[in-house]
C-alpha atoms as a PDB file:
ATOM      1  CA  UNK A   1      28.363 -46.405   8.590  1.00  0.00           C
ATOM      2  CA  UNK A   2      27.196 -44.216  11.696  1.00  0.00           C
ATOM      3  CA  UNK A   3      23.892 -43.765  11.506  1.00  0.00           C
ATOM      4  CA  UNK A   4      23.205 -39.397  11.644  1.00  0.00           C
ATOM      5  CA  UNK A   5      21.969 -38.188  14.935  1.00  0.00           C
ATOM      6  CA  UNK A   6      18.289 -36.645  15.205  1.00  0.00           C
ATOM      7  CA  UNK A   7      18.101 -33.340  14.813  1.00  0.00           C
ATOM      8  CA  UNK A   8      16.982 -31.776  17.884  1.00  0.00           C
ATOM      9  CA  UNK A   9      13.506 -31.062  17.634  1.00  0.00           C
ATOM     10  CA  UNK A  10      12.065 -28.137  19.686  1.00  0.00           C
ATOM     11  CA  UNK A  11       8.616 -28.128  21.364  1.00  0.00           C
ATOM     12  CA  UNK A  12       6.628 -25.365  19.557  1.00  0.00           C
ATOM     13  CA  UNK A  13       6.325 -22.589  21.959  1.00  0.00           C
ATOM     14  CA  UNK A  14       2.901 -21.592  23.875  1.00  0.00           C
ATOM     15  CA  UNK A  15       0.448 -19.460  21.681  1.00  0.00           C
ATOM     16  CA  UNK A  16      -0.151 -16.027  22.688  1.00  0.00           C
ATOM     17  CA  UNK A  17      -3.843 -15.773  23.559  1.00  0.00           C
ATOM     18  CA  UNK A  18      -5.901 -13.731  21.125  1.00  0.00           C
ATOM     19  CA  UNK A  19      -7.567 -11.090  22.257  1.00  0.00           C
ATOM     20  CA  UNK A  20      -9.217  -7.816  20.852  1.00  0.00           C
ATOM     21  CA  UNK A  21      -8.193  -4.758  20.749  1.00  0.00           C
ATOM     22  CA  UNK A  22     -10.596  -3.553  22.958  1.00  0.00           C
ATOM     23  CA  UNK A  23      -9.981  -6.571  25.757  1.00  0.00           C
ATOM     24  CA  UNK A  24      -5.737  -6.350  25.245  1.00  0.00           C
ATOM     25  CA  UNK A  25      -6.646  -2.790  26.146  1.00  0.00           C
ATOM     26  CA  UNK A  26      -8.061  -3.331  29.345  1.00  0.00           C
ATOM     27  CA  UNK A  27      -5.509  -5.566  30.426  1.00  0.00           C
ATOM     28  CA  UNK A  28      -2.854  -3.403  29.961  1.00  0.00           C
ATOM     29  CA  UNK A  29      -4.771  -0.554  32.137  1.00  0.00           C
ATOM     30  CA  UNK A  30      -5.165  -3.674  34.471  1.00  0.00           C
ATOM     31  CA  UNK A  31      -1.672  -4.145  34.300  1.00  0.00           C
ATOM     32  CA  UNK A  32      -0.584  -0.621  34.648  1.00  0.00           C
ATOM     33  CA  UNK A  33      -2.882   0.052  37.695  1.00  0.00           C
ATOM     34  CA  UNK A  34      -1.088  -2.360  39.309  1.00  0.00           C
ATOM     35  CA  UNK A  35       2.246  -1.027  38.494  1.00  0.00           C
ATOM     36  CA  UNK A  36       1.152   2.624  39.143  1.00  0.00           C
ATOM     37  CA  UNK A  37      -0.158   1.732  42.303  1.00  0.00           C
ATOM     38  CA  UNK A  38       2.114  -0.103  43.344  1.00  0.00           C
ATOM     39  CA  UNK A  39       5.655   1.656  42.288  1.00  0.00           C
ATOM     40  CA  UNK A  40       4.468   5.133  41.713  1.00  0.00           C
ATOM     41  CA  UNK A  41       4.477   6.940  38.756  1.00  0.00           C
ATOM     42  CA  UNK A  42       8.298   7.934  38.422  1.00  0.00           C
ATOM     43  CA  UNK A  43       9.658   4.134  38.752  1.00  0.00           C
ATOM     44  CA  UNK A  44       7.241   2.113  36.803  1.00  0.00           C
ATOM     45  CA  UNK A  45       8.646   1.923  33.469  1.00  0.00           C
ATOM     46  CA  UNK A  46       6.761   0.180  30.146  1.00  0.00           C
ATOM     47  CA  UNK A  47       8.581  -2.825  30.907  1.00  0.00           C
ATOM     48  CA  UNK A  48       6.740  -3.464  34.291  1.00  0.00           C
ATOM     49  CA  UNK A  49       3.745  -3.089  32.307  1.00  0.00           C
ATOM     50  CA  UNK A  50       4.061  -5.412  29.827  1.00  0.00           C
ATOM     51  CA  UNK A  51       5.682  -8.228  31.754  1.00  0.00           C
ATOM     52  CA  UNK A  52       2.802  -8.210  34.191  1.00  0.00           C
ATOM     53  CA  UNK A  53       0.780  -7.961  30.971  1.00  0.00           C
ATOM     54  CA  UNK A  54       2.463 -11.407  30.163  1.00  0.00           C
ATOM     55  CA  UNK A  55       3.642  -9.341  26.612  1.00  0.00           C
ATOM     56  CA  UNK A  56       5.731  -7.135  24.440  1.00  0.00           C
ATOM     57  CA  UNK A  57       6.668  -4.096  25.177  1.00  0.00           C
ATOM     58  CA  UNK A  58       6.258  -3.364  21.739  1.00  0.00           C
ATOM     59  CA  UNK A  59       2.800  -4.476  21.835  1.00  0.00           C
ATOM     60  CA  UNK A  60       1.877  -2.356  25.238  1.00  0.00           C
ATOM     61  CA  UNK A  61       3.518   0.877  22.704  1.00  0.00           C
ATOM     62  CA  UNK A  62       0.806   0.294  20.287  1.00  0.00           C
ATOM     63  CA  UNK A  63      -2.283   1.038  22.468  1.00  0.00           C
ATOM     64  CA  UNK A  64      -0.282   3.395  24.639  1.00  0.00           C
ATOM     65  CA  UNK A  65       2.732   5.685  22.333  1.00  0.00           C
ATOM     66  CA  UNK A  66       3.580   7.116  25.687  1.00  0.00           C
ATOM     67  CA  UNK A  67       3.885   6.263  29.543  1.00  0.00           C
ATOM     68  CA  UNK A  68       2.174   9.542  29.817  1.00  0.00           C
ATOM     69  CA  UNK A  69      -0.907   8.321  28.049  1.00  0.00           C
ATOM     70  CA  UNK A  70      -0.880   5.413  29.655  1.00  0.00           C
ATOM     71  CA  UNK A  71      -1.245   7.180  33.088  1.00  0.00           C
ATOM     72  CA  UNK A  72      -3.714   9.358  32.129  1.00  0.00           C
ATOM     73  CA  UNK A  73      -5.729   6.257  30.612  1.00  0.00           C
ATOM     74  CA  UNK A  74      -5.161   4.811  33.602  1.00  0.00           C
ATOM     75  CA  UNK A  75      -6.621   7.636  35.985  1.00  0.00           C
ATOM     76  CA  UNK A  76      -9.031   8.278  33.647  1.00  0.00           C
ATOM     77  CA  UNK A  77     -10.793   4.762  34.192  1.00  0.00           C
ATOM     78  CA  UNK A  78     -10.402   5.336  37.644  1.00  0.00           C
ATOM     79  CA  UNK A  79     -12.058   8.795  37.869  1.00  0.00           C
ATOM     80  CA  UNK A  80     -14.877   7.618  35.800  1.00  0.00           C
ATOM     81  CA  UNK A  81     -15.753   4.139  37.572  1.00  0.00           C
ATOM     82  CA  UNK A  82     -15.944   6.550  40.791  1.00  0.00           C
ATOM     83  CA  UNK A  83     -18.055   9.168  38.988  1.00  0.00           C
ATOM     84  CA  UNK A  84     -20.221   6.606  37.867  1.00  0.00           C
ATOM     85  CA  UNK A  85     -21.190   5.385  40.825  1.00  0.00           C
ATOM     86  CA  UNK A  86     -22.034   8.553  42.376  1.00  0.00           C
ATOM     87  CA  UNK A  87     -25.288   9.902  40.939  1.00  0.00           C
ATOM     88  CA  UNK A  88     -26.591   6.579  42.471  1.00  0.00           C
ATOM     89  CA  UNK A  89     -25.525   6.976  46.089  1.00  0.00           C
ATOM     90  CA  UNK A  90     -26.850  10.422  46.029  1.00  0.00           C
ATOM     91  CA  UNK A  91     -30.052   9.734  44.484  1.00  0.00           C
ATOM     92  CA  UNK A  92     -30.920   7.043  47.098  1.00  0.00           C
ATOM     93  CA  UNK A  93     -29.675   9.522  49.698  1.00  0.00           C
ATOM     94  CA  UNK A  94     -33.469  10.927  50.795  1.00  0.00           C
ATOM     95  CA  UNK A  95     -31.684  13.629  53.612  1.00  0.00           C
ATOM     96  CA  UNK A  96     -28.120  15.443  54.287  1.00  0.00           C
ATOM     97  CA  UNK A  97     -26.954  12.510  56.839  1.00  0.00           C
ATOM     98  CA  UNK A  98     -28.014   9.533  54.190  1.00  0.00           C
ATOM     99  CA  UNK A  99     -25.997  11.600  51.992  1.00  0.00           C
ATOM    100  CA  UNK A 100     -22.834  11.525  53.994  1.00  0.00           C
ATOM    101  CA  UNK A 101     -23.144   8.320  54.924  1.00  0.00           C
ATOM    102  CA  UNK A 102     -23.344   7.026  51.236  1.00  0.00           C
ATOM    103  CA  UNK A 103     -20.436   8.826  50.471  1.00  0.00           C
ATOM    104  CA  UNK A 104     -18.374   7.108  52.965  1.00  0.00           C
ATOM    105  CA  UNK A 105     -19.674   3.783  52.496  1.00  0.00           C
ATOM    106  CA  UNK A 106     -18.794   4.649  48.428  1.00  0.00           C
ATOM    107  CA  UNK A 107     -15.147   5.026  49.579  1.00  0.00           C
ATOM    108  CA  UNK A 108     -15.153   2.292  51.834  1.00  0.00           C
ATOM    109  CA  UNK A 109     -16.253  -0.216  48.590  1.00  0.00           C
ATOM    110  CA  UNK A 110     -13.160   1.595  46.670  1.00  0.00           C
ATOM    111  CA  UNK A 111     -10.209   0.615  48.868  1.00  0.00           C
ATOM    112  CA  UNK A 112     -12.186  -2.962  49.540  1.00  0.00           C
ATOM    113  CA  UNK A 113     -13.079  -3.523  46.507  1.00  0.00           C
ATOM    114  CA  UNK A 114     -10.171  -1.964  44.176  1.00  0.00           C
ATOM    115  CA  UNK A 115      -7.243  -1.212  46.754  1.00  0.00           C
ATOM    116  CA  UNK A 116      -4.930  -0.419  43.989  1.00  0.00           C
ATOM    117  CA  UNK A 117      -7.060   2.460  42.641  1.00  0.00           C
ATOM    118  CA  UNK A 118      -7.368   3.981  46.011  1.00  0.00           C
ATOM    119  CA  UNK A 119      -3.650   4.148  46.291  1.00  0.00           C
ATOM    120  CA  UNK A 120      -3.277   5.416  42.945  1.00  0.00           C
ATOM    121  CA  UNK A 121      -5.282   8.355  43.967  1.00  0.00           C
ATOM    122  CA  UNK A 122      -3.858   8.426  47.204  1.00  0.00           C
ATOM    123  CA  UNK A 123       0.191   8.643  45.468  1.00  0.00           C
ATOM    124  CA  UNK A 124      -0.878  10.967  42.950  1.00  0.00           C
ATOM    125  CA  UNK A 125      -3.874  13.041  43.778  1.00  0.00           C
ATOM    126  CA  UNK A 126      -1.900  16.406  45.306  1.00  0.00           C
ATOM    127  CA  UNK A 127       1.093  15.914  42.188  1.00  0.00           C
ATOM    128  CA  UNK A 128       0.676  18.743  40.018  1.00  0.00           C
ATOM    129  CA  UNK A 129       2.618  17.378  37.171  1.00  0.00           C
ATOM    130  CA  UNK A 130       1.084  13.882  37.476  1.00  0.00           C
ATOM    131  CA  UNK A 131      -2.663  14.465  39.114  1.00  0.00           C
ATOM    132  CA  UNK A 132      -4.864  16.295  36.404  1.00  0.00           C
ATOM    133  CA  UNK A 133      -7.319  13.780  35.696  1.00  0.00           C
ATOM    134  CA  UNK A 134      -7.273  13.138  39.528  1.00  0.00           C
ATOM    135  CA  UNK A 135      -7.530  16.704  40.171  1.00  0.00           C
ATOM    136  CA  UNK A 136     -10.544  17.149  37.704  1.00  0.00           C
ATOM    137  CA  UNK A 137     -12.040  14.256  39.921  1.00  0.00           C
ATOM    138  CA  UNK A 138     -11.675  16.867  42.674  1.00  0.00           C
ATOM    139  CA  UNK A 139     -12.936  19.701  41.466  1.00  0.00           C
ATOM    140  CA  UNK A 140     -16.388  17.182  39.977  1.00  0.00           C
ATOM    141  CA  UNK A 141     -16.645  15.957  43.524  1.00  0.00           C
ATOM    142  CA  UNK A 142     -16.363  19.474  45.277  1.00  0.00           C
ATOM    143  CA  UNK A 143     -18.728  20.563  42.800  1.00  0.00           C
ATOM    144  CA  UNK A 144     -21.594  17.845  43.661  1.00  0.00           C
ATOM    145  CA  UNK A 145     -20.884  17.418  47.040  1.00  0.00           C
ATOM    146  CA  UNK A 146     -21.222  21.610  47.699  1.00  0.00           C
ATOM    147  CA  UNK A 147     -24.522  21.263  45.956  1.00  0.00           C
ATOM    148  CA  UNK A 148     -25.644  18.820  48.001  1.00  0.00           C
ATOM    149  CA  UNK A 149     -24.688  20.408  51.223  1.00  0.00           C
ATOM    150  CA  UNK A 150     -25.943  23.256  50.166  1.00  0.00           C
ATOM    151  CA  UNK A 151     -29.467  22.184  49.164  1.00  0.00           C
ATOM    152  CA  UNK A 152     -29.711  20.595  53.004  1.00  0.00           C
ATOM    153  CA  UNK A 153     -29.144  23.938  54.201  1.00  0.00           C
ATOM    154  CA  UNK A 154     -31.675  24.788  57.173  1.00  0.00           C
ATOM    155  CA  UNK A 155     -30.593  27.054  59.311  1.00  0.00           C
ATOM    156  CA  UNK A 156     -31.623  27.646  62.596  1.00  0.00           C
ATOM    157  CA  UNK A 157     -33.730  30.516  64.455  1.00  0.00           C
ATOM    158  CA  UNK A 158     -30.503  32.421  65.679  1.00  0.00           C
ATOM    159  CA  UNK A 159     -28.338  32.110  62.278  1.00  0.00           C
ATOM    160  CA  UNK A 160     -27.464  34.738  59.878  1.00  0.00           C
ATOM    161  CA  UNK A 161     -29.773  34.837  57.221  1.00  0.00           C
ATOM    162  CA  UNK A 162     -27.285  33.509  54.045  1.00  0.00           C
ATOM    163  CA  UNK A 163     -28.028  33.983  50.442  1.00  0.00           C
ATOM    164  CA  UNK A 164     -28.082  30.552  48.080  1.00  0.00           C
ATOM    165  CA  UNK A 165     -24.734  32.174  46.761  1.00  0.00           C
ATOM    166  CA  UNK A 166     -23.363  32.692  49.754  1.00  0.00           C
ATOM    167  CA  UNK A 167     -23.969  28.800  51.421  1.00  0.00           C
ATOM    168  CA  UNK A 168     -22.713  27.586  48.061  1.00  0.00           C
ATOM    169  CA  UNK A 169     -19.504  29.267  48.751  1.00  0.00           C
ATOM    170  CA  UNK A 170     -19.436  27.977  52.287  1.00  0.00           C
ATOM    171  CA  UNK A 171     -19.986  24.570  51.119  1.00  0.00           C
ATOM    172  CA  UNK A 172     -17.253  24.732  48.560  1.00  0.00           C
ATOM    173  CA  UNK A 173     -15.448  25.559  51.679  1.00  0.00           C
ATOM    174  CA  UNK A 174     -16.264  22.730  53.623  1.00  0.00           C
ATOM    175  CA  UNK A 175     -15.754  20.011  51.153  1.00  0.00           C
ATOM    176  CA  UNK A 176     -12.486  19.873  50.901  1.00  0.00           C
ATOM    177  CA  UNK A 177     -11.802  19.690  54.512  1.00  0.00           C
ATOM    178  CA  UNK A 178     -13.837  16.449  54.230  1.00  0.00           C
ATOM    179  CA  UNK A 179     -11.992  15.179  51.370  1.00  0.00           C
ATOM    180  CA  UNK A 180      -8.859  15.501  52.871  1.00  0.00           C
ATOM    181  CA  UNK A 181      -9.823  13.963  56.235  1.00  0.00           C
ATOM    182  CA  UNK A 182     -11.439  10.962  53.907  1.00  0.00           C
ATOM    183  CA  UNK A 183      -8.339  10.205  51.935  1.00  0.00           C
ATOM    184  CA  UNK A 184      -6.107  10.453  54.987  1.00  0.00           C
ATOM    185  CA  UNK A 185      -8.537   7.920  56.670  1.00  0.00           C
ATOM    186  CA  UNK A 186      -8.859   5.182  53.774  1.00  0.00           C
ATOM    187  CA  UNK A 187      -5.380   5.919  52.997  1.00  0.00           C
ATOM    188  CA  UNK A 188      -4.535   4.745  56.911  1.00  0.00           C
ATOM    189  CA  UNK A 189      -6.822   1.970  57.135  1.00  0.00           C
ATOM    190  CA  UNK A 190      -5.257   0.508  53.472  1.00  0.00           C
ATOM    191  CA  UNK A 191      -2.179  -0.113  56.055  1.00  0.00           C
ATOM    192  CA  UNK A 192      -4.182  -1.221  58.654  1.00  0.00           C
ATOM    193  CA  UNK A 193      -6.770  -4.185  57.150  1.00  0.00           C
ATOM    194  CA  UNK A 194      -6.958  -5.315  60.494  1.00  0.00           C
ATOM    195  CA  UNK A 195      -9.168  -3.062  61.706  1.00  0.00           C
ATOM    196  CA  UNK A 196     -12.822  -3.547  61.078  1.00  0.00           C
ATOM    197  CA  UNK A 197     -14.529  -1.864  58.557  1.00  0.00           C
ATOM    198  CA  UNK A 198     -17.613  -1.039  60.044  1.00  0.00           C
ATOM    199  CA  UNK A 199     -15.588   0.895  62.650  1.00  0.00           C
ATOM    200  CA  UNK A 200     -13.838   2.622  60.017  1.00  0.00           C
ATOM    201  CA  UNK A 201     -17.035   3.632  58.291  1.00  0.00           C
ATOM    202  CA  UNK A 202     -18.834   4.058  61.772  1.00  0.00           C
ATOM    203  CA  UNK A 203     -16.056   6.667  62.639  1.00  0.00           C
ATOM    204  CA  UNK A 204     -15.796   8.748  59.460  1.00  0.00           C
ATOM    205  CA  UNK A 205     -19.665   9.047  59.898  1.00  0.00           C
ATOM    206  CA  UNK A 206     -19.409  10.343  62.925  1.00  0.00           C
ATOM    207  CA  UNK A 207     -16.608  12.647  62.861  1.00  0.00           C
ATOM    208  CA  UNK A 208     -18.002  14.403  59.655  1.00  0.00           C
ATOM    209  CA  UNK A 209     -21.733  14.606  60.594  1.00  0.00           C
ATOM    210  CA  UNK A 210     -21.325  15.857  64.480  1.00  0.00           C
ATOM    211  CA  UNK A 211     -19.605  18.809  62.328  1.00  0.00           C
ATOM    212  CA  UNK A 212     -21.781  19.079  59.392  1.00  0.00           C
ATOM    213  CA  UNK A 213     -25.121  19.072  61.055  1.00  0.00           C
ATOM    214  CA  UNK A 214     -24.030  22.345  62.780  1.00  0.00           C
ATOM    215  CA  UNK A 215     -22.657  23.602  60.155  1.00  0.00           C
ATOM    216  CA  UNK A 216     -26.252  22.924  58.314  1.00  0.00           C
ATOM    217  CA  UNK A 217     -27.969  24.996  60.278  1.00  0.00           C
ATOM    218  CA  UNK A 218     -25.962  27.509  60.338  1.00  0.00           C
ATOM    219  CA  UNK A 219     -23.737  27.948  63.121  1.00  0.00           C
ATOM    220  CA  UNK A 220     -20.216  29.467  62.819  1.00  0.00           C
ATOM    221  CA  UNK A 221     -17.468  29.960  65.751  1.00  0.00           C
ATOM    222  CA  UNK A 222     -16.496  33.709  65.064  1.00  0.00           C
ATOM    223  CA  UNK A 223     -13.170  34.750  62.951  1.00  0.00           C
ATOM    224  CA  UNK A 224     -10.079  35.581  64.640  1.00  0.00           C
ATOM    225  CA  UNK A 225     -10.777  39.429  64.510  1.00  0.00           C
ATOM    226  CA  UNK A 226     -14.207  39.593  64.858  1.00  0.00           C
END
């Protein structure tokens, strides 16, 4: 009599690691930074997510109902690790030139230390349907930094005498010209690791300051049709 043959006998399959709630949560933001970041909003799809995630997508849809949410969770950590760090950088400051130069070097750590939430920002920061937590991160950094330029304000023998509401509203102003030249710099230099930062950073100092100290003491090239 043939003996039967053994059943086939399959190895049991690898455990899913166990985590919290709280620590499966920030490994899907992890996850979907990196998918943001990296595809853009509009062709990363759950699935990305959760198979960098190394799980369901099932399991991604229960911390996250939406992509949406998910995005906005994302940005949201974003915005606030950047916010954070802030009120520091400021506060060791001491004049208007320490100042700017702490607010470069605070971008410089972003794109060295967390490249993919500097080109989140930079993919999705002028989107309107996509960019309202990154817009609120904006407006918050318009907001401090025209206080801050504005409580450096000396100006000098032959300026107009300007009310405190009047170099807020200058300020306000000026920011976002610096912002924009900022991003477009550490946006640039994302594609170009080569180049050194301390020439980066050396560069965005200069550039900004040689403009803002002048501005500081308040001197203004005429309008058009003045």
């Amino acid at each position: 009599m043939s003996r039967p043959s053994p059943r086939h006998v399959r190895p049991p399959a690898p455990s899913r690691r166990r985590l919290s709630s709280e620590a499966r949560r920030e490994e899907l933001l992890e996850a979907a930074l990196q998918e943001f970041s990296g595809r853009g909003y509009y062709l990363t799809q759950m699935e990305h997510v959760a198979a960098r995630a190394g799980v369901s997508k099932a399991l991604v849809y229960q911390h996250f109902p939406s992509k949406e949410e998910l995005f906005a969770a994302v940005t949201q950590q974003v915005v606030e690790g950047f916010m954070g760090r802030l009120p520091g950088v400021l506060s060791r400051a001491g004049d208007a030139l320490g100042a700017w130069r702490g607010v470069v070097r605070l971008l410089c750590d972003l794109v060295s230390e967390q490249p993919a939430a500097w080109a989140l920002v930079a993919r999705h920061l002028d989107n309107p349907e996509l960019g309202a937590s990154l817009r609120r991160l904006r407006e918050q950094v318009i907001e401090v930094f025209a206080a801050v330029l504005a409580s450096y304000y000396e100006p000098g023998p032959a300026a107009p005498p300007l009310s405190q509401d009047e170099v807020l509203a200058q300020a306000r102003l000026t920011v976002p010209l610096l912002m924009g030249a900022l991003q477009g710099l550490m946006s640039w230099w994302l594609e170009h690791p080569e180049v050194p930062r301390a020439k980066v950073e050396a560069r965005a100092i200069d550039v900004g300051w040689l403009g803002l100290d002048r501005i500081r003491h308040g001197e203004w090239l005429p309008l058009a049709d003045d």
